[in-house]
N, C-alpha and C. Protein backbone atom coordinates (compact mmCIF):
# COMPACT_ATOMS: atom_id res chain seq x y z
N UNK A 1 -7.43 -23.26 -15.56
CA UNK A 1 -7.19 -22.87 -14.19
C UNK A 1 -5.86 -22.12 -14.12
N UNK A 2 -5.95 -21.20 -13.08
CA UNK A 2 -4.70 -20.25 -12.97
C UNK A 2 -3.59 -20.70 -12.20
N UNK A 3 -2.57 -20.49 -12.10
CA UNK A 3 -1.52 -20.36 -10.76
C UNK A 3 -1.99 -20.67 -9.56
N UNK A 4 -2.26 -21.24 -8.63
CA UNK A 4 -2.38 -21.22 -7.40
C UNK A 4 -1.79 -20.76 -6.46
N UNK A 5 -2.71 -20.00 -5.80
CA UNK A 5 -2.27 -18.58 -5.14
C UNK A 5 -2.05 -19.19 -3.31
N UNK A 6 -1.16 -18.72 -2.63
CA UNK A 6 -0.35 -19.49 -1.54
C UNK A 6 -0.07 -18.00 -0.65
N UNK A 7 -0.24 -18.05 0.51
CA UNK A 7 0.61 -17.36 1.30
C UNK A 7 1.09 -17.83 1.94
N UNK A 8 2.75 -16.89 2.51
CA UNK A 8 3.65 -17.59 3.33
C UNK A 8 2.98 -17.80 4.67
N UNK A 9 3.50 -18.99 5.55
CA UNK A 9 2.69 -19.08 6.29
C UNK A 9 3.63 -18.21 7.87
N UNK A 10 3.46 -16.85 7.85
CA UNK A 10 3.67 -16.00 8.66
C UNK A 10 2.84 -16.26 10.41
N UNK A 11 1.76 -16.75 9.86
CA UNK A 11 0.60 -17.39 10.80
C UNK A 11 0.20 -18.33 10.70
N UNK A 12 -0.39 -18.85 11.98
CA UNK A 12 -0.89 -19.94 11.45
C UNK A 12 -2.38 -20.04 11.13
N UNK A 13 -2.82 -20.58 10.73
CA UNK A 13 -4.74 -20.95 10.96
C UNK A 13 -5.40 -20.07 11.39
N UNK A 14 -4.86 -20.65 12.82
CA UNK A 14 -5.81 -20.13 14.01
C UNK A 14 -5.69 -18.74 14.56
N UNK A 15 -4.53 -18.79 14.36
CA UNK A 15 -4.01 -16.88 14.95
C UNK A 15 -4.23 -16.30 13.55
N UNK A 16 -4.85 -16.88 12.28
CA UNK A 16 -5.45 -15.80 11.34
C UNK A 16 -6.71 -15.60 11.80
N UNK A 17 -7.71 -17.10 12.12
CA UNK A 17 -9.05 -16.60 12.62
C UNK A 17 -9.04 -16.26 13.77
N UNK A 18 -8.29 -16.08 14.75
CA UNK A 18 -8.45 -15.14 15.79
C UNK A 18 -8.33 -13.71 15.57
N UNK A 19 -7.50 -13.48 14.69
CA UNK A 19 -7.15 -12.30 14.05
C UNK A 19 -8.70 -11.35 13.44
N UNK A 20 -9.34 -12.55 12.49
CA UNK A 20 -10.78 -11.82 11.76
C UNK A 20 -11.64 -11.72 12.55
N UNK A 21 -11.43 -12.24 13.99
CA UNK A 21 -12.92 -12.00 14.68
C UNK A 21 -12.56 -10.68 15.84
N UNK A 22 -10.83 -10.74 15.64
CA UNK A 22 -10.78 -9.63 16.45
C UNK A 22 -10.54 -8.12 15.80
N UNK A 23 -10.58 -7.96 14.77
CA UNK A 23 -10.66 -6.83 13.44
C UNK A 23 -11.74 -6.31 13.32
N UNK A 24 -11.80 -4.97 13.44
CA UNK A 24 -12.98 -4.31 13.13
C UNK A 24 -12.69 -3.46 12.05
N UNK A 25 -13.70 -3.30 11.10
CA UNK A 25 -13.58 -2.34 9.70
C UNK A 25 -13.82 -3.45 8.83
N UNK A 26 -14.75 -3.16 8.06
CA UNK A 26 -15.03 -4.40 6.96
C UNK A 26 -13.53 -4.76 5.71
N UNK A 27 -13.15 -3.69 5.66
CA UNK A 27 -11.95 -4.16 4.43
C UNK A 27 -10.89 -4.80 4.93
N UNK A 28 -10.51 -4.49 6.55
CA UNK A 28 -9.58 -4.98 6.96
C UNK A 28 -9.92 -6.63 6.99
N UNK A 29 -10.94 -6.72 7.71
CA UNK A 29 -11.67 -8.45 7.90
C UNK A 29 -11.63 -9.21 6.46
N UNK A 30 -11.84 -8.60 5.35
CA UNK A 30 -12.06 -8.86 4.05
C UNK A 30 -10.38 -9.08 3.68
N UNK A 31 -9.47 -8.53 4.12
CA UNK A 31 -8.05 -8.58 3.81
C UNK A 31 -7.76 -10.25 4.40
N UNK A 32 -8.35 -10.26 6.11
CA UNK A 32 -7.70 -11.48 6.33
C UNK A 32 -8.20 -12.62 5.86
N UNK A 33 -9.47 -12.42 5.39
CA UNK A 33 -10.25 -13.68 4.87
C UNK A 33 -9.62 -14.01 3.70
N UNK A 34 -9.09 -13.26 2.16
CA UNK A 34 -8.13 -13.41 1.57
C UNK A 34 -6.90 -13.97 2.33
N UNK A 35 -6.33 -14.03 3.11
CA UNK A 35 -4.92 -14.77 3.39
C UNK A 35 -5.53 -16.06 4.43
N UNK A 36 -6.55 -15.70 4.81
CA UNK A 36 -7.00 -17.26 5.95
C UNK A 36 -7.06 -17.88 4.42
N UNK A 37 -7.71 -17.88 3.43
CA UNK A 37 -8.25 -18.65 2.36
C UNK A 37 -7.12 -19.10 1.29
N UNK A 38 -5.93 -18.37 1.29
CA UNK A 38 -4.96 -18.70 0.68
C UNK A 38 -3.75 -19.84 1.45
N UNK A 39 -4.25 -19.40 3.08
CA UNK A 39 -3.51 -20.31 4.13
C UNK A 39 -4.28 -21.82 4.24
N UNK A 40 -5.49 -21.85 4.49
CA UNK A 40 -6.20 -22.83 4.62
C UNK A 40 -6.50 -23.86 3.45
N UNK A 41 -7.04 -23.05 2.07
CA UNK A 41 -7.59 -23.85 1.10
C UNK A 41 -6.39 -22.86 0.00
N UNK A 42 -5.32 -22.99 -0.26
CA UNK A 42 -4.76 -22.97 -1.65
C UNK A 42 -5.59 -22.92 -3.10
N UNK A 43 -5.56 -21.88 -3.55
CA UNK A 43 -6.58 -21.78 -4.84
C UNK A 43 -6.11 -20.75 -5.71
N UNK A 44 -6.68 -21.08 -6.88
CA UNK A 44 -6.54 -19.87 -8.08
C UNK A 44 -6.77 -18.48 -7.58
N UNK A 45 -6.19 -17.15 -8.03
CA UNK A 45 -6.90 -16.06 -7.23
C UNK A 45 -8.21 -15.63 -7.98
N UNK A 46 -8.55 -16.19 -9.39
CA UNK A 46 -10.28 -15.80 -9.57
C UNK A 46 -10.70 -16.47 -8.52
N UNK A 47 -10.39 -17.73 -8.27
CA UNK A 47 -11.52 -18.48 -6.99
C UNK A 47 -11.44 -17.90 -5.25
N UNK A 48 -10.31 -17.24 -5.27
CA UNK A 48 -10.40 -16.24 -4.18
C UNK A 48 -11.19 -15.44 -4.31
N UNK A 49 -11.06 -14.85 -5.58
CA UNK A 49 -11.48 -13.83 -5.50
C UNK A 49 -13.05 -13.74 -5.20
N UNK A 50 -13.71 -14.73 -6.49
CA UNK A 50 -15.33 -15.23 -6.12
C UNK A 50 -16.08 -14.95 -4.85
N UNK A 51 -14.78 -15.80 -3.85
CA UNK A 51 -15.44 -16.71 -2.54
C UNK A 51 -15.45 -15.09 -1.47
N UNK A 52 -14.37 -14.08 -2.17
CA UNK A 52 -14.05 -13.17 -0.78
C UNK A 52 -14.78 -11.80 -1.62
N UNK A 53 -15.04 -11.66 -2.95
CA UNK A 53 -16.47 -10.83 -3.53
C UNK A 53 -15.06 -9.41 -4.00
N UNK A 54 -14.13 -9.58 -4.49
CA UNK A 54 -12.97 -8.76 -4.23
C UNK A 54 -12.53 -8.89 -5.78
N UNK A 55 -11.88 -8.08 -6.33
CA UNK A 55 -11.32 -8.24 -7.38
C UNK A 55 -9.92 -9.19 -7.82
N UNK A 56 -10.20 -9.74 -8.88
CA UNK A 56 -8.91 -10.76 -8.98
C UNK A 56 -7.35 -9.97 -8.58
N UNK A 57 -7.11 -8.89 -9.37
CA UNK A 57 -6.11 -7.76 -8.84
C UNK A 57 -5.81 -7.46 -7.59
N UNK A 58 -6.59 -7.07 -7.01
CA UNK A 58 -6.55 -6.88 -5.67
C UNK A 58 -6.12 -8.14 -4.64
N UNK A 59 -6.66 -9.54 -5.16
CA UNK A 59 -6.21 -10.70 -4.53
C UNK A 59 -4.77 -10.98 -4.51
N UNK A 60 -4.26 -10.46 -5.51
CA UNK A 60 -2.69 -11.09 -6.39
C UNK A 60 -2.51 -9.52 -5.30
N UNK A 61 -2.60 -8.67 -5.09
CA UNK A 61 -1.58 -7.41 -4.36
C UNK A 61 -1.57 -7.89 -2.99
N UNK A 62 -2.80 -8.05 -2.15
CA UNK A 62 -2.72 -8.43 -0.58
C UNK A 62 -2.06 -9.58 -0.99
N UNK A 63 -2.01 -10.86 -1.67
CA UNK A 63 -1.19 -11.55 -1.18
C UNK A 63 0.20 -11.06 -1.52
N UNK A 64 0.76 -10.90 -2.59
CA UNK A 64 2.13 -10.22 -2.54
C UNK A 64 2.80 -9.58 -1.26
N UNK A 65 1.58 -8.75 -1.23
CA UNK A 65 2.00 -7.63 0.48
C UNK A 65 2.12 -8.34 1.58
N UNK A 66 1.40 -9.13 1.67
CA UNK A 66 1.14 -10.35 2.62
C UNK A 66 2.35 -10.84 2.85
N UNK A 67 2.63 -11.97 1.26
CA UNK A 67 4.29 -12.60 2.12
C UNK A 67 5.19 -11.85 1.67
N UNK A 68 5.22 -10.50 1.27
CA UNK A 68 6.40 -9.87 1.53
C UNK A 68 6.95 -9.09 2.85
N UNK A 69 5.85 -8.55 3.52
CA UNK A 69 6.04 -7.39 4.82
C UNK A 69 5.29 -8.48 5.76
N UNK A 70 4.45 -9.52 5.49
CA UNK A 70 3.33 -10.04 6.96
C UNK A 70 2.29 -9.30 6.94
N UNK A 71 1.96 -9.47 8.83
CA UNK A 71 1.05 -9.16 9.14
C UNK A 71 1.17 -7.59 9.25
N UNK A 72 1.75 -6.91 9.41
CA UNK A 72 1.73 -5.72 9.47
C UNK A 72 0.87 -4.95 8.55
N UNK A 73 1.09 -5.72 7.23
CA UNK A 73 0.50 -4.62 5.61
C UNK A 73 -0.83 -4.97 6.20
N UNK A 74 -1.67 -6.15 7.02
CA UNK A 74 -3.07 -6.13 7.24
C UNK A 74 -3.37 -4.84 7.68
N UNK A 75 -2.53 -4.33 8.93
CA UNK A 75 -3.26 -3.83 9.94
C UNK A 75 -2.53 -2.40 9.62
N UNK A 76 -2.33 -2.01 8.75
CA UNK A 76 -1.75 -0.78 8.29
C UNK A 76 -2.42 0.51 8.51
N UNK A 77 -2.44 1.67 7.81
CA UNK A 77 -3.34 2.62 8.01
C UNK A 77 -4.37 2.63 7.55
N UNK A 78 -4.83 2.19 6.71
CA UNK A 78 -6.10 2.04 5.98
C UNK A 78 -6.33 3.67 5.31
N UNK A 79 -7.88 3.05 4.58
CA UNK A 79 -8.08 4.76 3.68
C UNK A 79 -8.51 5.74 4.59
N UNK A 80 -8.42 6.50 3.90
CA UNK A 80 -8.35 7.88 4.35
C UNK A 80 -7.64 8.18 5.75
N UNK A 81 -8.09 9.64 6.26
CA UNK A 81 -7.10 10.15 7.41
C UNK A 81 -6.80 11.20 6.66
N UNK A 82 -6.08 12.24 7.69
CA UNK A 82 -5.63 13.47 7.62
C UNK A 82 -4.14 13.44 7.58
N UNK A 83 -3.48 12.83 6.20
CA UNK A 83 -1.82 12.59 5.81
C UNK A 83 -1.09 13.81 5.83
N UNK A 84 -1.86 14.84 5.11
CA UNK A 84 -0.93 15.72 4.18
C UNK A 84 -1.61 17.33 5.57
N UNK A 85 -1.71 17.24 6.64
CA UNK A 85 -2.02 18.52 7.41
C UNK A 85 -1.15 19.29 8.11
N UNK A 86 -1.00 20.59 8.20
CA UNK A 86 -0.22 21.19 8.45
C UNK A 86 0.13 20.94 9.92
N UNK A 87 -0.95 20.88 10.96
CA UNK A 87 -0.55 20.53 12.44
C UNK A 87 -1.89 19.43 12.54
N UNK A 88 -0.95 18.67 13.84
CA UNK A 88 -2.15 17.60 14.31
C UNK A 88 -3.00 18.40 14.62
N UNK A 89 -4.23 17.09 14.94
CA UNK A 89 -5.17 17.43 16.16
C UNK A 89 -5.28 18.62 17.11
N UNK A 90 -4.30 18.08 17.81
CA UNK A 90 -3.90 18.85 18.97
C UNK A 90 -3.27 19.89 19.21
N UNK A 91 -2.22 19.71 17.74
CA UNK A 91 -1.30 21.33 17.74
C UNK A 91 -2.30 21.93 17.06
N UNK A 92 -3.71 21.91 16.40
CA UNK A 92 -4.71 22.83 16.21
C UNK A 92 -5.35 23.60 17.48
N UNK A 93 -5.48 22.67 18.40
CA UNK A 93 -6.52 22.87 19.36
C UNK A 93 -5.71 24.23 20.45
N UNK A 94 -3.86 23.43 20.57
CA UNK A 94 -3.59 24.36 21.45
C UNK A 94 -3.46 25.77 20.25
N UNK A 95 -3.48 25.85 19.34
CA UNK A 95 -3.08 27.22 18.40
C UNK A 95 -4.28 27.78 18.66
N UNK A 96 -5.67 27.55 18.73
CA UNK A 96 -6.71 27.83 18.95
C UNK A 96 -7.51 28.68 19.71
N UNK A 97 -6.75 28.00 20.85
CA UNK A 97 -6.88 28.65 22.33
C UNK A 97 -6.38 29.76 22.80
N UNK A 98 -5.65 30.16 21.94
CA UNK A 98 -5.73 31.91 22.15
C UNK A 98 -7.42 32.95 21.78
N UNK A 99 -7.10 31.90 20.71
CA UNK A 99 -8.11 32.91 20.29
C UNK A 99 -9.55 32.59 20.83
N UNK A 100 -9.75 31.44 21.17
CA UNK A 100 -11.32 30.81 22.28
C UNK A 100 -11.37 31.70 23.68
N UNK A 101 -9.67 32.57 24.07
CA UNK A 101 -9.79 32.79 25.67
C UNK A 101 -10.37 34.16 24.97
N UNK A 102 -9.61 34.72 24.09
CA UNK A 102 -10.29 36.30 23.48
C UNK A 102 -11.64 36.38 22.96
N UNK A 103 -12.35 35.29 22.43
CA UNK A 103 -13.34 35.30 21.92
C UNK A 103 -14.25 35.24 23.23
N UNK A 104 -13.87 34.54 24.02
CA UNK A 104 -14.90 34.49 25.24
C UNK A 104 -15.21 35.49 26.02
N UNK A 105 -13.97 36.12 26.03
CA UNK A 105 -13.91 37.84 26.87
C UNK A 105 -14.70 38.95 26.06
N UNK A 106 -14.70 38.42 24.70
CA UNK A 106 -16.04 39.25 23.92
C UNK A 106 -15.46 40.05 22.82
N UNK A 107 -14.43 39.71 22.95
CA UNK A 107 -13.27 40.57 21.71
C UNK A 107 -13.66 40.29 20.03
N UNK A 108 -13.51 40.69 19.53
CA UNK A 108 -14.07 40.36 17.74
C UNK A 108 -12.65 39.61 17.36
N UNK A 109 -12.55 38.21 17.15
CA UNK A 109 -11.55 37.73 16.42
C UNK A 109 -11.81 37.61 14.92
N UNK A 110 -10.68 38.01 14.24
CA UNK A 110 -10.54 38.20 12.47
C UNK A 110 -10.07 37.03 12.22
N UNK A 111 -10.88 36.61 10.90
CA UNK A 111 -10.25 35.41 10.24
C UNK A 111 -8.92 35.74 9.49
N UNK A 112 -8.45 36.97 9.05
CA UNK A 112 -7.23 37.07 8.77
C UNK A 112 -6.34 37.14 9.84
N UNK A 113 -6.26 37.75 11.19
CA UNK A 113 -5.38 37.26 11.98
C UNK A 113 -5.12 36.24 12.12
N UNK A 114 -6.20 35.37 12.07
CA UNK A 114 -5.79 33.75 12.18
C UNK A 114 -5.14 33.15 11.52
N UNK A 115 -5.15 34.08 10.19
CA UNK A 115 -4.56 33.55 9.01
C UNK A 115 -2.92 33.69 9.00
N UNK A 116 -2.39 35.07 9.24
CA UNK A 116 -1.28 35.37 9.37
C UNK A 116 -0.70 34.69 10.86
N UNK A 117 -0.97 34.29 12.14
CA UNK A 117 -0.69 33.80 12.32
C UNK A 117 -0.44 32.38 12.45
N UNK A 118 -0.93 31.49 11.59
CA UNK A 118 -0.97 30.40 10.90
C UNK A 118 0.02 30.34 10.39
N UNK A 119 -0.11 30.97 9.66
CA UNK A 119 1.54 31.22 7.97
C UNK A 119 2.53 31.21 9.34
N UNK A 120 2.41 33.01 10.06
CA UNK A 120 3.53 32.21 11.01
C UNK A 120 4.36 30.82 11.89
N UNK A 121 3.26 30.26 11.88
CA UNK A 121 3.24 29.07 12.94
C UNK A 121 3.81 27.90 11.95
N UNK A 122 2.74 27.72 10.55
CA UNK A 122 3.68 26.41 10.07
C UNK A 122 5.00 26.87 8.98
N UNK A 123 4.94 28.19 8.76
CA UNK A 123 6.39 28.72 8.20
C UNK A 123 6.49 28.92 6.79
N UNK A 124 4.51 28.73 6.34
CA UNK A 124 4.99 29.30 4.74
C UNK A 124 3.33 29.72 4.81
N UNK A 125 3.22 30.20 3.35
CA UNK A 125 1.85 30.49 3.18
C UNK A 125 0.81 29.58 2.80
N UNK A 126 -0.90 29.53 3.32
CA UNK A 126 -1.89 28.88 3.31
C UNK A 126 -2.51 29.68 2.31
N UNK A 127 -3.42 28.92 2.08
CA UNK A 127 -4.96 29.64 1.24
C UNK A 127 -5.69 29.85 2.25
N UNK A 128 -6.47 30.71 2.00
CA UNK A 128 -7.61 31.22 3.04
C UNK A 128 -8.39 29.95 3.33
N UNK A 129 -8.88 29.37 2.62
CA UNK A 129 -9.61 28.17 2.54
C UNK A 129 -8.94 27.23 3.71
N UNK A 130 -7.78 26.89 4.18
CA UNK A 130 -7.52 26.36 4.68
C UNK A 130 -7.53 26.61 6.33
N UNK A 131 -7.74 27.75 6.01
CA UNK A 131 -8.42 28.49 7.74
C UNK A 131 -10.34 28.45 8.02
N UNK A 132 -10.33 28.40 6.85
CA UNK A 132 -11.72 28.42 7.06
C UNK A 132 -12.25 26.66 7.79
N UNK A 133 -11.56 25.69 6.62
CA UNK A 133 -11.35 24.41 6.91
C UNK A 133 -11.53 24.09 8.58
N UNK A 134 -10.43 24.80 8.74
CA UNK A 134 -9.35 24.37 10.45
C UNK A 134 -10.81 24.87 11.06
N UNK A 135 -11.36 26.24 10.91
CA UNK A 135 -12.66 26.84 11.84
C UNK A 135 -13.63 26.23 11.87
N UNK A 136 -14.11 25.45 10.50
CA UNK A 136 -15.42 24.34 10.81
C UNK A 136 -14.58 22.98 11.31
N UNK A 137 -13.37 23.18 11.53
CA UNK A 137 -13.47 21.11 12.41
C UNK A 137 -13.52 21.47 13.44
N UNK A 138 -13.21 23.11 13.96
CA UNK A 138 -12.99 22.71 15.33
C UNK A 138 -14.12 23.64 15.99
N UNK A 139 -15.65 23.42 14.98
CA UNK A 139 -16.77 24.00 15.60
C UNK A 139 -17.24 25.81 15.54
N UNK A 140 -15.86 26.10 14.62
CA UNK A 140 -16.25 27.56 14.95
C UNK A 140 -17.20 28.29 13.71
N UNK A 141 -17.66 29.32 14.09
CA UNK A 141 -18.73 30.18 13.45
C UNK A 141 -18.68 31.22 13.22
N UNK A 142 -19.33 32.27 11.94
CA UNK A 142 -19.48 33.52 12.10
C UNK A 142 -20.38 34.11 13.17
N UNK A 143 -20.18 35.04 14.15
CA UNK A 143 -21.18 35.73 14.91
C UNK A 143 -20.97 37.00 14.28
N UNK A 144 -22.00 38.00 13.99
CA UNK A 144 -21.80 39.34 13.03
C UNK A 144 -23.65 39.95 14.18
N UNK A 145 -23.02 41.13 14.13
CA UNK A 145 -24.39 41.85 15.07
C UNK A 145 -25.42 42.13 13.87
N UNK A 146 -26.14 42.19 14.71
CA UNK A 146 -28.18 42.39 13.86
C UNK A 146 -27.45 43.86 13.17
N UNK A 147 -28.04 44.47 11.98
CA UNK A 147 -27.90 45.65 11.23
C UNK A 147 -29.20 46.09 12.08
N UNK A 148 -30.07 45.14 12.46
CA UNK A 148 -31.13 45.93 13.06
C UNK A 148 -31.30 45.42 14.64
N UNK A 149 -32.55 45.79 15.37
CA UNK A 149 -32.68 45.22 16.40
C UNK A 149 -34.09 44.27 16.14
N UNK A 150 -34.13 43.17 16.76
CA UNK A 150 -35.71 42.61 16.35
C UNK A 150 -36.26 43.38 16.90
N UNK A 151 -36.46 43.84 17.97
CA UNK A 151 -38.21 44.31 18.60
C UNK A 151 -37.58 46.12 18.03
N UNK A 152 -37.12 46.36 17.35
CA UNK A 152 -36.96 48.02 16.76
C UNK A 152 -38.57 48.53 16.41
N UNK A 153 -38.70 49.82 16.63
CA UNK A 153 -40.25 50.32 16.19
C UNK A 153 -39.73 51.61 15.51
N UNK A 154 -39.94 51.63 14.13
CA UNK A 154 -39.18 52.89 13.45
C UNK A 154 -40.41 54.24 13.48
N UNK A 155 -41.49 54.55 14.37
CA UNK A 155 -42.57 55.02 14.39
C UNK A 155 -41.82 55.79 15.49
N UNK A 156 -41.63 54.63 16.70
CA UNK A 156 -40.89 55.16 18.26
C UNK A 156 -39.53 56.11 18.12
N UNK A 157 -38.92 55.38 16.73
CA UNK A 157 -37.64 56.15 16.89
C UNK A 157 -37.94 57.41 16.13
N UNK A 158 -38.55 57.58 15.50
CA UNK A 158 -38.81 59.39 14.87
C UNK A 158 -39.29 59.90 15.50
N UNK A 159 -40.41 59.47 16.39
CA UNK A 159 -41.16 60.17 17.76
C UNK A 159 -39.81 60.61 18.69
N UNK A 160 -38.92 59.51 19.05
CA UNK A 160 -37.71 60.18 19.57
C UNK A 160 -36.65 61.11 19.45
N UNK A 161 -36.34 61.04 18.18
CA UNK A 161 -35.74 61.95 17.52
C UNK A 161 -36.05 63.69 17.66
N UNK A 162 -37.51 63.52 17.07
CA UNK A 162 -37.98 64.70 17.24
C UNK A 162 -38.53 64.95 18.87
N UNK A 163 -38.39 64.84 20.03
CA UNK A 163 -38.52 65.27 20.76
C UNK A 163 -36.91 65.25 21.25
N UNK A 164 -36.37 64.65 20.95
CA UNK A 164 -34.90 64.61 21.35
C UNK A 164 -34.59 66.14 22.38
N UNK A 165 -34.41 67.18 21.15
CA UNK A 165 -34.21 68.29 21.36
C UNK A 165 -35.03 69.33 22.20
């Protein structure tokens, strides 16, 4: 048998299981059930680990994190998210809106304008790719005109031609 694995008791019991029933996201709930189980029943971390379906490693880090920082490391950021982006949400949406009021008035907006003013806006240079990115989150599309017309009759238009004159 291993070490027996302990967390500080930051919480108690009950404000841990109030805690798991009020947590939504399976890894987070899975985090507190590791520290309810280290608070409640004291055990080896293979036998944590067993009971919570988690790797022995992973048991020995949440608890570390656990009684070193608390409750906080539970409820942290979790995976994924948009860390490393040049503007929020929102500073996308208002940068945007120039070009949604021109596009609506019927104007042809260029994906390289968007581009250069981008570079302008966050103050160095992007990859193209990264405009393209920004245009599918925030719904946008190529529109490019027909080379032809559907209902065209190329019979009608030489008949026209030649009477043109």
């Amino acid at each position: 048998m291993g070490k027996v694995s302990k967390a500080v008791p930051h919480l108690s019991p009950d404000e841990i299981q109030a805690r798991i029933h009020r947590t939504t996201g399976f890894w987070r709930v899975q985090k507190w059930l590791v520290i309810w189980h280290a608070t409640v029943d004291p055990a080896p971390a293979q036998t944590i680990a067993l009971h919570t379906g988690l790797a022995v490693q992973t048991v020995h880090n949440l608890l570390a994190s656990y009684n070193r920082y608390g409750p906080v490391m539970v409820e942290g950021t979790g995976k994924g998210g948009r860390r490393r982006a040049y503007l929020s949400r929102e500073e996308e949406i208002r940068f945007l809106r120039e070009f949604h009021v021109r596009a609506a008035r019927g104007e042809v907006v260029i994906t390289r304008e968007i581009h250069q003013r981008f570079e302008r806006r966050v103050g160095r240079t992007v990859n193209k790719s990264t405009i393209s990115r920004l245009l599918k989150r925030h719904e946008w599309r190529t529109v490019v005109p027909r080379p032809v017309h559907v209902e065209a009759n190329p019979q009608e238009q030489e008949t026209f031609k030649k009477n043109l004159c």
